[in-house]
Protein backbone atom coordinates (compact mmCIF):
# COMPACT_ATOMS: atom_id res chain seq x y z
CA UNK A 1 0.00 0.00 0.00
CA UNK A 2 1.46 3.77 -1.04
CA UNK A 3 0.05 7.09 0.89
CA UNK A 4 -0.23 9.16 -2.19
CA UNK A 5 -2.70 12.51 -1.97
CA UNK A 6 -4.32 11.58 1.24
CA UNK A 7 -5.30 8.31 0.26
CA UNK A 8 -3.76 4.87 0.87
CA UNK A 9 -3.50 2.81 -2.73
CA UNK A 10 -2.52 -0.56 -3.92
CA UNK A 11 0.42 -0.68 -6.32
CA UNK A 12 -2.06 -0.02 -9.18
CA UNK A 13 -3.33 2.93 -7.89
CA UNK A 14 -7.33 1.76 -6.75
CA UNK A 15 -8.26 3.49 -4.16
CA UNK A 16 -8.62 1.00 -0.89
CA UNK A 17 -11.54 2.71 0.62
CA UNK A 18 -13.52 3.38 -1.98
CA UNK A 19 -13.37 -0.88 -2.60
CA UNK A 20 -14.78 -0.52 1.01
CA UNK A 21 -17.50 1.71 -0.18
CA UNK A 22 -18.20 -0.44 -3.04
CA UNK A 23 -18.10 -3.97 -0.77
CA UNK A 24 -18.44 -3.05 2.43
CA UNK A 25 -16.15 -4.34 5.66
CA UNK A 26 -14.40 -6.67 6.92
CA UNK A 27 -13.17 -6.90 3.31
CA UNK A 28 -9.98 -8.61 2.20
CA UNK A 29 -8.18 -7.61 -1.00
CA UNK A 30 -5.30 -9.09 -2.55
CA UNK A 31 -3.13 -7.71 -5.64
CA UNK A 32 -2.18 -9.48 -8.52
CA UNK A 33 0.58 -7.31 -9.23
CA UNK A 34 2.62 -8.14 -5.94
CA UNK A 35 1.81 -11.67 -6.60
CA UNK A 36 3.56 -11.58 -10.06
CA UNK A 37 6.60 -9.23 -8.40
CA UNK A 38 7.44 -12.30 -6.22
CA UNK A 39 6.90 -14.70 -8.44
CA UNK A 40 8.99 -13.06 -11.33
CA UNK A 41 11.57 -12.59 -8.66
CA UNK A 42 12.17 -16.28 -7.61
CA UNK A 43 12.18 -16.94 -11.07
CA UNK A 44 15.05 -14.53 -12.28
CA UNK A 45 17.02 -15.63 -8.59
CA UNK A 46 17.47 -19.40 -9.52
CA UNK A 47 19.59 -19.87 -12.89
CA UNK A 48 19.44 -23.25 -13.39
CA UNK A 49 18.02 -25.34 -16.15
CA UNK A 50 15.38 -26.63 -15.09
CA UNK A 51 13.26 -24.79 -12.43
CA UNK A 52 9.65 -25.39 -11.00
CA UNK A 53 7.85 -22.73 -8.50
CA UNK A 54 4.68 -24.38 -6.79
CA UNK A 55 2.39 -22.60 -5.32
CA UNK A 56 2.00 -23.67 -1.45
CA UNK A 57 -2.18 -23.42 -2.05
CA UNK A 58 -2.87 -23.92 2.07
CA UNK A 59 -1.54 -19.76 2.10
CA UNK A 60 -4.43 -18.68 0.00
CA UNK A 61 -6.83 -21.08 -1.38
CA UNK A 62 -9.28 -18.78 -3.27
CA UNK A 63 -9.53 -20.51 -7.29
CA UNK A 64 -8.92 -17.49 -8.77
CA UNK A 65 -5.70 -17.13 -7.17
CA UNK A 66 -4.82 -20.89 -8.17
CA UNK A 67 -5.75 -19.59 -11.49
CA UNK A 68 -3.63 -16.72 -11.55
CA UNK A 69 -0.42 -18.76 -10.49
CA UNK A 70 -1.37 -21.62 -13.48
CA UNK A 71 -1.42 -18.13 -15.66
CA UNK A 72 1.77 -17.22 -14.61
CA UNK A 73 3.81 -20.92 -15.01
CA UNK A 74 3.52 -22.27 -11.35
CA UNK A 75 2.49 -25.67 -10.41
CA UNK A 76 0.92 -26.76 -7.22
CA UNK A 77 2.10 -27.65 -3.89
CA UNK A 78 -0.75 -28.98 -2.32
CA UNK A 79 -1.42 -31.06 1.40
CA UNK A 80 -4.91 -31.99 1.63
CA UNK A 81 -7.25 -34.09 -1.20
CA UNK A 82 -9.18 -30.84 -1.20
CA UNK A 83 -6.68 -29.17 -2.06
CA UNK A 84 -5.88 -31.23 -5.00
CA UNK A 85 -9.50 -31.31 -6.15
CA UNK A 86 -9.92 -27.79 -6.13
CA UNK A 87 -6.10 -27.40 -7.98
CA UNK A 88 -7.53 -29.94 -10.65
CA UNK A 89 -10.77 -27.54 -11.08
CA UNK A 90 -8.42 -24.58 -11.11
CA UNK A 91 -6.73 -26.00 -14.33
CA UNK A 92 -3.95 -27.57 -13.08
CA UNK A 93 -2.61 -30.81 -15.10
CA UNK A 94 -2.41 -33.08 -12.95
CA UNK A 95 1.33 -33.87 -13.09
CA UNK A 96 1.98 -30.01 -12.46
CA UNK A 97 0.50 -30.50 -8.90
CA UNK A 98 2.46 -32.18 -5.80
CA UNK A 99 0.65 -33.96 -3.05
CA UNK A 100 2.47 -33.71 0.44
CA UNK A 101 0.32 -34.63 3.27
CA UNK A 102 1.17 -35.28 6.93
CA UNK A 103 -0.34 -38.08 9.25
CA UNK A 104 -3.11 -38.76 6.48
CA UNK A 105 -4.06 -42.48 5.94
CA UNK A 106 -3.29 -44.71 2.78
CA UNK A 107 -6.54 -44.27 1.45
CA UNK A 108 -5.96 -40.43 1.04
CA UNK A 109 -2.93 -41.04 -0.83
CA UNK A 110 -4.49 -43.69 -3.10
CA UNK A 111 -7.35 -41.03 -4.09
CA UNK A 112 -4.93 -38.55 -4.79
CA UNK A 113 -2.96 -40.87 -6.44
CA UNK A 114 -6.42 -41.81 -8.52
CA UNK A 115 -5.86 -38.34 -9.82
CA UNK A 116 -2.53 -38.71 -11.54
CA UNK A 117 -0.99 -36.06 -9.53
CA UNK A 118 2.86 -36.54 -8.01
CA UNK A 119 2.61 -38.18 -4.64
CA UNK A 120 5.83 -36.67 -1.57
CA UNK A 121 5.65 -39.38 1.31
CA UNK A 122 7.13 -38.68 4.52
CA UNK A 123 6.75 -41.52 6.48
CA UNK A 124 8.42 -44.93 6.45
CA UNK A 125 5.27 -47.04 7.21
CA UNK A 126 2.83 -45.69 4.27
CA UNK A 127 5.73 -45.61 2.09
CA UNK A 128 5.96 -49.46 3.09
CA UNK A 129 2.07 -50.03 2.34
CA UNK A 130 2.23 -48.07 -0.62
CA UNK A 131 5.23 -49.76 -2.55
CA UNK A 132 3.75 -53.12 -1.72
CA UNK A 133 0.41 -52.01 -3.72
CA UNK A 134 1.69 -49.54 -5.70
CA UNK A 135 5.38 -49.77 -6.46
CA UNK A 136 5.13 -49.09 -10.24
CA UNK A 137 4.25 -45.27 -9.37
CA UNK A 138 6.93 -43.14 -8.63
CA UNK A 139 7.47 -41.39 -5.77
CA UNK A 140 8.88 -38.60 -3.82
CA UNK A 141 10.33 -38.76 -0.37
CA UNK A 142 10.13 -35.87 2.21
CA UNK A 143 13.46 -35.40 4.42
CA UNK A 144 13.46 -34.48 7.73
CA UNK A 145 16.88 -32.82 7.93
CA UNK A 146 17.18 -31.86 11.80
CA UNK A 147 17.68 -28.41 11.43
CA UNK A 148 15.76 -26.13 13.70
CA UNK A 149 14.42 -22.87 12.01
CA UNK A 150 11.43 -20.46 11.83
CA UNK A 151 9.97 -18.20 13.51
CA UNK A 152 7.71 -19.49 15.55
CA UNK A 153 7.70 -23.15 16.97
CA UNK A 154 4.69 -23.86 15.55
CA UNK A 155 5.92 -22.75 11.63
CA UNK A 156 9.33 -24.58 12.42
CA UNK A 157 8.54 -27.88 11.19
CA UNK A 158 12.38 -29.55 10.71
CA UNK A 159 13.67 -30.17 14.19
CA UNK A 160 13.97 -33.58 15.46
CA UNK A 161 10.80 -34.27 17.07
CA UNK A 162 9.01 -33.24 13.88
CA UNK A 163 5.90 -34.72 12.97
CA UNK A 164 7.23 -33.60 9.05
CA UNK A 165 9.43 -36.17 7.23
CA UNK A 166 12.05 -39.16 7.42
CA UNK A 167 14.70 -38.90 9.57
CA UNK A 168 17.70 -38.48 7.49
CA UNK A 169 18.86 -41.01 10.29
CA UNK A 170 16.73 -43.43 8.90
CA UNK A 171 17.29 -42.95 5.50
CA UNK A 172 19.30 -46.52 5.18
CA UNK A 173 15.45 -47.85 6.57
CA UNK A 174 14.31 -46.05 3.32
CA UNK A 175 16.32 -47.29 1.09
CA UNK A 176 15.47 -50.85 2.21
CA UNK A 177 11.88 -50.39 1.63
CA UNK A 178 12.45 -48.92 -1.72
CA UNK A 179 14.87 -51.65 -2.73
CA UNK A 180 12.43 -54.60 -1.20
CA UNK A 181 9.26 -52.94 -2.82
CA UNK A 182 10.75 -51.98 -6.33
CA UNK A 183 9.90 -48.13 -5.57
CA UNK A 184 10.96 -46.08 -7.64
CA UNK A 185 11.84 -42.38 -6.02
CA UNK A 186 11.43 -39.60 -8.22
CA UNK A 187 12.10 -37.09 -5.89
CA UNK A 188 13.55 -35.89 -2.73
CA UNK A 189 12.04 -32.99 -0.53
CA UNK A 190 12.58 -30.91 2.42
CA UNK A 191 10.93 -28.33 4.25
CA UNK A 192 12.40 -26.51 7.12
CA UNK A 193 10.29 -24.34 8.37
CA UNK A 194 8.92 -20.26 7.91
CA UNK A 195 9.95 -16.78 8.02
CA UNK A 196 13.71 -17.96 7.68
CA UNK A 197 15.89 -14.92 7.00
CA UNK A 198 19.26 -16.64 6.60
CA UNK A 199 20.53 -18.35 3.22
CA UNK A 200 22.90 -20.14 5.53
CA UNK A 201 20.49 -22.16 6.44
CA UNK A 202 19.04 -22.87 3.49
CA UNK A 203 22.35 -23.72 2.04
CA UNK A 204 23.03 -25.98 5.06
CA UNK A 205 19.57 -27.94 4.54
CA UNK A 206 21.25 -28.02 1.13
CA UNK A 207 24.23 -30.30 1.99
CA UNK A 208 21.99 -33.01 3.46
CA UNK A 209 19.66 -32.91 0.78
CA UNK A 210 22.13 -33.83 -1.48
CA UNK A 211 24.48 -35.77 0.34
CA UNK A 212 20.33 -37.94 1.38
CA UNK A 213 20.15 -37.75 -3.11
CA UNK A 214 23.26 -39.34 -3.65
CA UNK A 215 21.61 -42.62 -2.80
CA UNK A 216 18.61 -42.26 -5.29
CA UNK A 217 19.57 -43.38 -8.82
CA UNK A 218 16.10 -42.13 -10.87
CA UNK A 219 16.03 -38.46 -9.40
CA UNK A 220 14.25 -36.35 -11.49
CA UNK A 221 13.37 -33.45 -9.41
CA UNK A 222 14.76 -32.08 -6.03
CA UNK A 223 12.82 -29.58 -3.89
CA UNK A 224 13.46 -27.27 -1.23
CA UNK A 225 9.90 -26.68 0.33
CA UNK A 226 10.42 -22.93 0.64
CA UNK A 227 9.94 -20.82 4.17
CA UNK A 228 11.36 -17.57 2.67
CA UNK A 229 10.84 -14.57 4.98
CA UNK A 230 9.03 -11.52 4.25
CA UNK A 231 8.85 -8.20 5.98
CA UNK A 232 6.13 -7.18 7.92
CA UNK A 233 7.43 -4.25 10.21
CA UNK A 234 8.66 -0.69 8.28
CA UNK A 235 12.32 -1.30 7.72
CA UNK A 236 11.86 -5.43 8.68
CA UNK A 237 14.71 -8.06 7.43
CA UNK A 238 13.41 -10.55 4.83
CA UNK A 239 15.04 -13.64 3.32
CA UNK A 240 17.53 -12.05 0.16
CA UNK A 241 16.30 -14.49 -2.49
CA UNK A 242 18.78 -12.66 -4.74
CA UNK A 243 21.79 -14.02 -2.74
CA UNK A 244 20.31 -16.97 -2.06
CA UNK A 245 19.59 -17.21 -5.88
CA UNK A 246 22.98 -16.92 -6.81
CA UNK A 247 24.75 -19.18 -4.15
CA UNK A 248 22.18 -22.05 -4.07
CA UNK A 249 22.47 -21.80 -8.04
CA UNK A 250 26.08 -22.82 -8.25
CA UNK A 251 25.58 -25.53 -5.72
CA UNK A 252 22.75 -27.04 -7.51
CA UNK A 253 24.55 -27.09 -10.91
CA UNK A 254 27.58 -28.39 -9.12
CA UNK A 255 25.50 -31.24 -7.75
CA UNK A 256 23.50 -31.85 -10.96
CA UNK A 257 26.82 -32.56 -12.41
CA UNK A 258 27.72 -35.19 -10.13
CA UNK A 259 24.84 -36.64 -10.25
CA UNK A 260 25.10 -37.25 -13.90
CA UNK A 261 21.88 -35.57 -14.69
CA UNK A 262 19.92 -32.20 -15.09
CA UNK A 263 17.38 -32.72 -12.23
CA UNK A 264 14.79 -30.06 -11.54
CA UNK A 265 14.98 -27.36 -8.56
CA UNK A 266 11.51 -27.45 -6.66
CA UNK A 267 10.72 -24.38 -4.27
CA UNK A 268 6.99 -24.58 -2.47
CA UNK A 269 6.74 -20.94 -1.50
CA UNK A 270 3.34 -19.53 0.35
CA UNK A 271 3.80 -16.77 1.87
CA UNK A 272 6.64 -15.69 0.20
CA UNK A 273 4.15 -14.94 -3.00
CA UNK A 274 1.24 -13.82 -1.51
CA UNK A 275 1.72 -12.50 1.76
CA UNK A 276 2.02 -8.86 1.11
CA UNK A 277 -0.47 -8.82 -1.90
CA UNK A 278 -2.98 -9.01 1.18
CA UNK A 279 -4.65 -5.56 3.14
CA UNK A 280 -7.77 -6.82 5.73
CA UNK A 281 -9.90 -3.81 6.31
CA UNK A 282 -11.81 -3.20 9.27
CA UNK A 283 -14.63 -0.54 10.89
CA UNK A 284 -14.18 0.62 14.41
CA UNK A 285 -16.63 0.03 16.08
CA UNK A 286 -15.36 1.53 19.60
CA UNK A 287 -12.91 3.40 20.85
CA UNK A 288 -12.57 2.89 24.78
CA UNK A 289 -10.52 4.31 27.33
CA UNK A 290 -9.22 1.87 30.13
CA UNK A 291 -7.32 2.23 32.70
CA UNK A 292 -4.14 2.51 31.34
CA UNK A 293 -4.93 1.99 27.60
CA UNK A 294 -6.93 3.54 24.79
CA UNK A 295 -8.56 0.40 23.15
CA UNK A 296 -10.00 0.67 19.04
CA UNK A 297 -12.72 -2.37 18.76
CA UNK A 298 -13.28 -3.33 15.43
CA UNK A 299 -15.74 -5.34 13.60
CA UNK A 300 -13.36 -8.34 13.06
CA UNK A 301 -11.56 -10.69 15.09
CA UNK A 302 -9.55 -14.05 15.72
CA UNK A 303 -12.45 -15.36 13.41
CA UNK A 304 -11.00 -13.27 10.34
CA UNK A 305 -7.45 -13.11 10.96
CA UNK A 306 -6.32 -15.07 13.79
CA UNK A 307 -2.10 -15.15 13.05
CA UNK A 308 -1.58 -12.20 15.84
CA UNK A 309 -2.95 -14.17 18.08
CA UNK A 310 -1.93 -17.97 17.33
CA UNK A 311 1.70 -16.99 16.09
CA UNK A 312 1.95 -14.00 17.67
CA UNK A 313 2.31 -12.72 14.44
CA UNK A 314 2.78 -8.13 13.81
CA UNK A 315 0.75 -6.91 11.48
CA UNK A 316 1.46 -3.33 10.46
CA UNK A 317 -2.00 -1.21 11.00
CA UNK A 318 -3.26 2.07 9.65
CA UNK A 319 -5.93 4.22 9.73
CA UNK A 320 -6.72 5.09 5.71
CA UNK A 321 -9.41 7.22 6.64
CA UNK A 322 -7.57 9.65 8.56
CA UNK A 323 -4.14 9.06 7.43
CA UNK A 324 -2.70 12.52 8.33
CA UNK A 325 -3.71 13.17 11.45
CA UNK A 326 -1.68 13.14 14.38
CA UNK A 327 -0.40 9.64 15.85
CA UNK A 328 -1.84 8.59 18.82
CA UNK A 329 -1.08 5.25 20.71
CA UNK A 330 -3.68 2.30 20.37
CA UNK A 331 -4.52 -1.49 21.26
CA UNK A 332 -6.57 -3.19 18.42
CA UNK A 333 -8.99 -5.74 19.48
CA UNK A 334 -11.90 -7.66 18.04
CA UNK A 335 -15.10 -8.20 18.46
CA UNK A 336 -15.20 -11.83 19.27
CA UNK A 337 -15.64 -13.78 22.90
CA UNK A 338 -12.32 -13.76 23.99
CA UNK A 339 -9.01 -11.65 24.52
CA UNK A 340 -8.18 -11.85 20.32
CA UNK A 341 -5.94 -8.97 20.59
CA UNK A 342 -4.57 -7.80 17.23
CA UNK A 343 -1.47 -5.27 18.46
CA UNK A 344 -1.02 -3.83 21.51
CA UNK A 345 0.07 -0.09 21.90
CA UNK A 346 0.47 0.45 17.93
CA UNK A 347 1.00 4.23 16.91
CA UNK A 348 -1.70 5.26 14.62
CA UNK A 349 -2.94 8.10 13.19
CA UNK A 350 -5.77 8.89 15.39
CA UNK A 351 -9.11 7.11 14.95
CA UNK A 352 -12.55 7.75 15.65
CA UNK A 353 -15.79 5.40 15.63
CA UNK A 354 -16.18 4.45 11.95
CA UNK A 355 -13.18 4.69 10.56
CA UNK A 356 -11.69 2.30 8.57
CA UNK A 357 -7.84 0.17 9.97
CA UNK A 358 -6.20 -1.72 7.02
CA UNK A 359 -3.81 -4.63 7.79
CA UNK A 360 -0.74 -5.37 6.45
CA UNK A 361 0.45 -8.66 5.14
CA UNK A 362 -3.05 -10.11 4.91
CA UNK A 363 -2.47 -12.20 1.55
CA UNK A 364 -0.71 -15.64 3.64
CA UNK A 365 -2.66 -17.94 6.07
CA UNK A 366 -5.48 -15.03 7.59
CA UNK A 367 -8.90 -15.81 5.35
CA UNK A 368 -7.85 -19.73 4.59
CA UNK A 369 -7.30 -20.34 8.31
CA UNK A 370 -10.62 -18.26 9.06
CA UNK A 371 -13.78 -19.48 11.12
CA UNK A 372 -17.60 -18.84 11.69
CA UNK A 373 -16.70 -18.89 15.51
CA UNK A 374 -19.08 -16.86 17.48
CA UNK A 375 -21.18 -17.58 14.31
CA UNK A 376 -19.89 -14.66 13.03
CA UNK A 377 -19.83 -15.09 8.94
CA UNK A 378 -16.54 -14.56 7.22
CA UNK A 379 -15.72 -12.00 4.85
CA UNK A 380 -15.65 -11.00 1.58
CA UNK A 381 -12.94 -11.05 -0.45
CA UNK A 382 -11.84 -9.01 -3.33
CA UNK A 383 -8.78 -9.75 -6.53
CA UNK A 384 -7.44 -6.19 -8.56
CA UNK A 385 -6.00 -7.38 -11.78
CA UNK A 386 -4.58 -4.56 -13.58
CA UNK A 387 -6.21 -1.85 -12.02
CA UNK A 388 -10.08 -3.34 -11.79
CA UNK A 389 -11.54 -4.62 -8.80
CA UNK A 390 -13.06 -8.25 -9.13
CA UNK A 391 -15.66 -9.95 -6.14
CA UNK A 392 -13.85 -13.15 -5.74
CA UNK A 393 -15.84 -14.47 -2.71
CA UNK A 394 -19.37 -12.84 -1.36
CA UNK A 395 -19.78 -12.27 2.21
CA UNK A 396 -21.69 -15.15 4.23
CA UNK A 397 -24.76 -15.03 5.43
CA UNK A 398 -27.23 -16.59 8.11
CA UNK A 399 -27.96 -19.44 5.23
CA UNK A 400 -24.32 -20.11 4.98
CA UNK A 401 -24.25 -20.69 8.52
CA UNK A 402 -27.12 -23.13 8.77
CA UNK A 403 -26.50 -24.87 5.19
CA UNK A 404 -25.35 -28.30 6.69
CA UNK A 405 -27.20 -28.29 9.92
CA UNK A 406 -30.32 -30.63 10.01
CA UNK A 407 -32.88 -29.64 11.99
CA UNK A 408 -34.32 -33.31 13.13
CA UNK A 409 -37.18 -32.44 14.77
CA UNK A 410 -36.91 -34.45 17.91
CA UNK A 411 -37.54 -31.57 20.13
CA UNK A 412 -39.97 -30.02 18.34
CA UNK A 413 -41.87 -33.51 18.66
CA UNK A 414 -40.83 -33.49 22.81
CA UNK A 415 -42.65 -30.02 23.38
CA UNK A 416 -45.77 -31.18 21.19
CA UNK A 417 -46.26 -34.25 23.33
CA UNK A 418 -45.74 -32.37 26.32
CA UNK A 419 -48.49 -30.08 25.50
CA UNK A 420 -50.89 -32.44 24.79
C-alpha cells in the first residue's frame, strides 16, 4: 500500500476505501501485481536449467488465485485431497501438482494418487504399504533434515521431534523399503520451516539434501519446500532471495553434475508470494478508554485473521481514513468472545468510531485459516487485476451458517407431546 494525496492505494493505484464503499467491511483484497513481483523474482534468482515454483495453495486457497499462479507458469504444492480437487478444477494438469500430506491415511494417498498427480511421502510405514500395492508409481520422499528454524515453533517444522518427514537417520530404513518394494523415487524434498531470514540455512539444509540424493539413482526433481521470509514491520529483514539465488544456483549445478543428470529445482513458496499482496480492512466500532490503555474495537476478530494471536504474528496497522492526522497510541482488538488482541500499543494516526484500519500482510494464512466462531460469517474477499476490482468471494450469510445443519425435529416432537 502507497500514501499518495491523502489516500492509501494498492500498487495499481485503486483506491482501498472506496473498494470498502463499493463492498463493504471486513473486506480482504489481494493484488495481482505483488503476486507476479514475487513470483517473477524467484524466477530470475534461480539460474538453473530446469526450475519449478509451486504454489503452497494452504496460504491462499481462493480458485482465482490458483488460477492466476497456473497463468503465470507455477504448479501446485498442495497437502490436503481438497486441495488437490480444487487445484484440478483450477486448471492444473495433474502432473503439475504435488501432493504432500502429513499423518493422512493410505486411502488419502491412493485417491490422490487416482488423480494422476505426483505423490511426496514422509513416512516410512505408508511408504511401506504403498510400494507393496503400488510400487510401479513413482514417488517422492520428504526429508526431515534436523535443522531447527522459523519463527515461531509452531511454523518450524524440521527439528527432530518433527511430525514432518524421514529422519535423514533413517534414510538406510528407506532405502530398504524402496529396494524390497521396487519403488521407484522420483524425488527428494525438504521443508524446514517459515519466516527464515538466513541463506545459511538454506544452504546448510542443502548439503543433506544432497548428500540424502546421492543414494537415489532415478532423481528427477529435487525440492526445497520454501519458508522464505518476508517483511512485515517498516524497515523489517526478509530472506535475500537474490543471494540466495545466486549461491544455491552454483551448488545445484555443481551437484547436478555429479549426479550425472539435469534434475529439476523445486521451491513450495506460500507466503513468500502472496503475503504482502494481502490488506484486511476493518470498521471501528469503539474506541474505549481503560485504565491505562486507549482500546479501538473493530468489527473483526480471531475469526478473520487469527495469526496475531496464534503466532503471535505483527501486522502493520493504519488508519486510511484519517491518514494525516496526528499519531496517537492504540490497542486493536476484536469483536469476538475472547481476549483476540490484534497489536497492543500500535501508533496510529488517530481514529474515531467508523473509521476504517487496514492490515498489512493479509495475503498468507489469515482468510484460509478463518472461522464462523461466534457464528460470526466470514468475509468477503476481493482480486485487482490490472487496475479493476473483481468480487472473488461474497460475504456469508445466516444461510451459509445453517446450510449443513439438520434440523431433526426431535424436540420439536418433545414439546408437542408435552403439550398435549
Amino acid at each position: 500500500m502507497n500514501l499518495k494525496n491523502g489516500n492509501y492505494e494498492l500498487s495499481n493505484g485503486v483506491n482501498l476505501l472506496s473498494l470498502c464503499e463499493k463492498y463493504d467491511c471486513p473486506l480482504y483484497v489481494y493484488d495481482t501485481a505483488i503476486m507476479k513481483r514475487q513470483y517473477k523474482r524467484l524466477t530470475n534468482a534461480f539460474k538453473v536449467k530446469k526450475l519449478k515454483i509451486n504454489y503452497a495453495c494452504k496460504a491462499l486457497t481462493n480458485i482465482n488465485v490458483l488460477r492466476y499462479f497456473k497463468q503465470l507458469g507455477a504448479g501446485l504444492d498442495t497437502v490436503s485431497i481438497q486441495e488437490v480437487q480444487m487445484g484440478l478444477k483450477a486448471g492444473f494438469a495433474p502432473d503439475d501438482i504435488i501432493f504432500t500430506p502429513n499423518c493422512v491415511s493410505l486411502e488419502e494417498i491412493e485417491q490422490a494418487l487416482g488423480y494422476g498427480v505426483k505423490i511426496n511421502i514422509d513416512n516410512i510405514e505408508i511408504l511401506e504399504q504403498f510400494g507393496h500395492v503400488h510400487n510401479e508409481v513413482p514417488v517422492c520422499i520428504r526429508i526431515n533434515p534436523h535443522i531447527l528454524a522459523g519463527g515461531s515453533s509452531k511454523i518450524s517444522v524440521g527439528h527432530i521431534d518433527s511430525k514432518f518427514g524421514i529422519s535423514i537417520y533413517q534414510l538406510p530404513h528407506v532405502l530398504r523399503v524402496v529396494e524390497a518394494t521396487g519403488l521407484t523415487v522420483e524425488g527428494i524434498h525438504m521443508h524446514t520451516g517459515s519466516d527464515i531470514l538466513d541463506s545459511e540455512v538454506f544452504l546448510r539444509g542443502a548439503e543433506i539434501l544432497f548428500n540424502s540424493a546421492k543414494d537415489f539413482k532415478d532423481l528427477e526433481y529435487v525440492d526445497f519446500g520454501s519458508g522464505f521470509k518476508v517483511p512485515y514491520k517498516e524497515n523489517d529483514i526478509a530472506t535475500d532471495i537474490e543471494d540466495l539465488g545466486e549461491k544455491l544456483t552454483e551448488r545445484f549445478n555443481n551437484f547436478c553434475e555429479e549426479y550425472g543428470k539435469d534434475l529439476t529445482l523445486m521451491f513450495e513458496p506460500g507466503k513468500f508470494l502472496v503475503s504482502e499482496s494481502g490488506v484486511f480492512m476493518v470498521n471501528v466500532n469503539v474506541v474505549k478508554q481503560t485504565t491505562s490503555m486507549v482500546i479501538a474495537g473493530v468489527d473483526s476478530g480471531q475469526n478473520h485473521l487469527i495469526r496475531p494471536m496464534f503466532y503471535n504474528a505483527h501486522h502493520n496497522i493504519v488508519n486510511i481514513s484519517n491518514p494525516e492526522a496526528k499519531p496517537r497510541i492504540y490497542t486493536v482488538v476484536g469483536y469476538i468472545c475472547e481476549t483476540d488482541t490484534f497489536g497492543i500499543n500500535r501508533k496510529i494516526s488517530e481514529i474515531r468510531e467508523g473509521d476504517v484500519l487496514a492490515f498489512y500482510n493479509a495475503g498468507a494464512y489469515c482468510f484460509s485459516m478463518a472461522s464462523n466462531y461466534n457464528s460470526r460469517y466470514r468475509p468477503a474477499e476481493v482480486l485487482v487485476h490490472e487496475g479493476k476490482d473483481y468480487l472473488i468471494r461474497k460475504r456469508e450469510t445466516i444461510e451459509d451458517l445453517m446450510r449443513n445443519q439438520v434440523e431433526a425435529g426431535i424436540f420439536e416432537e418433545h414439546v408437542v407431546n408435552e403439550n398435549k
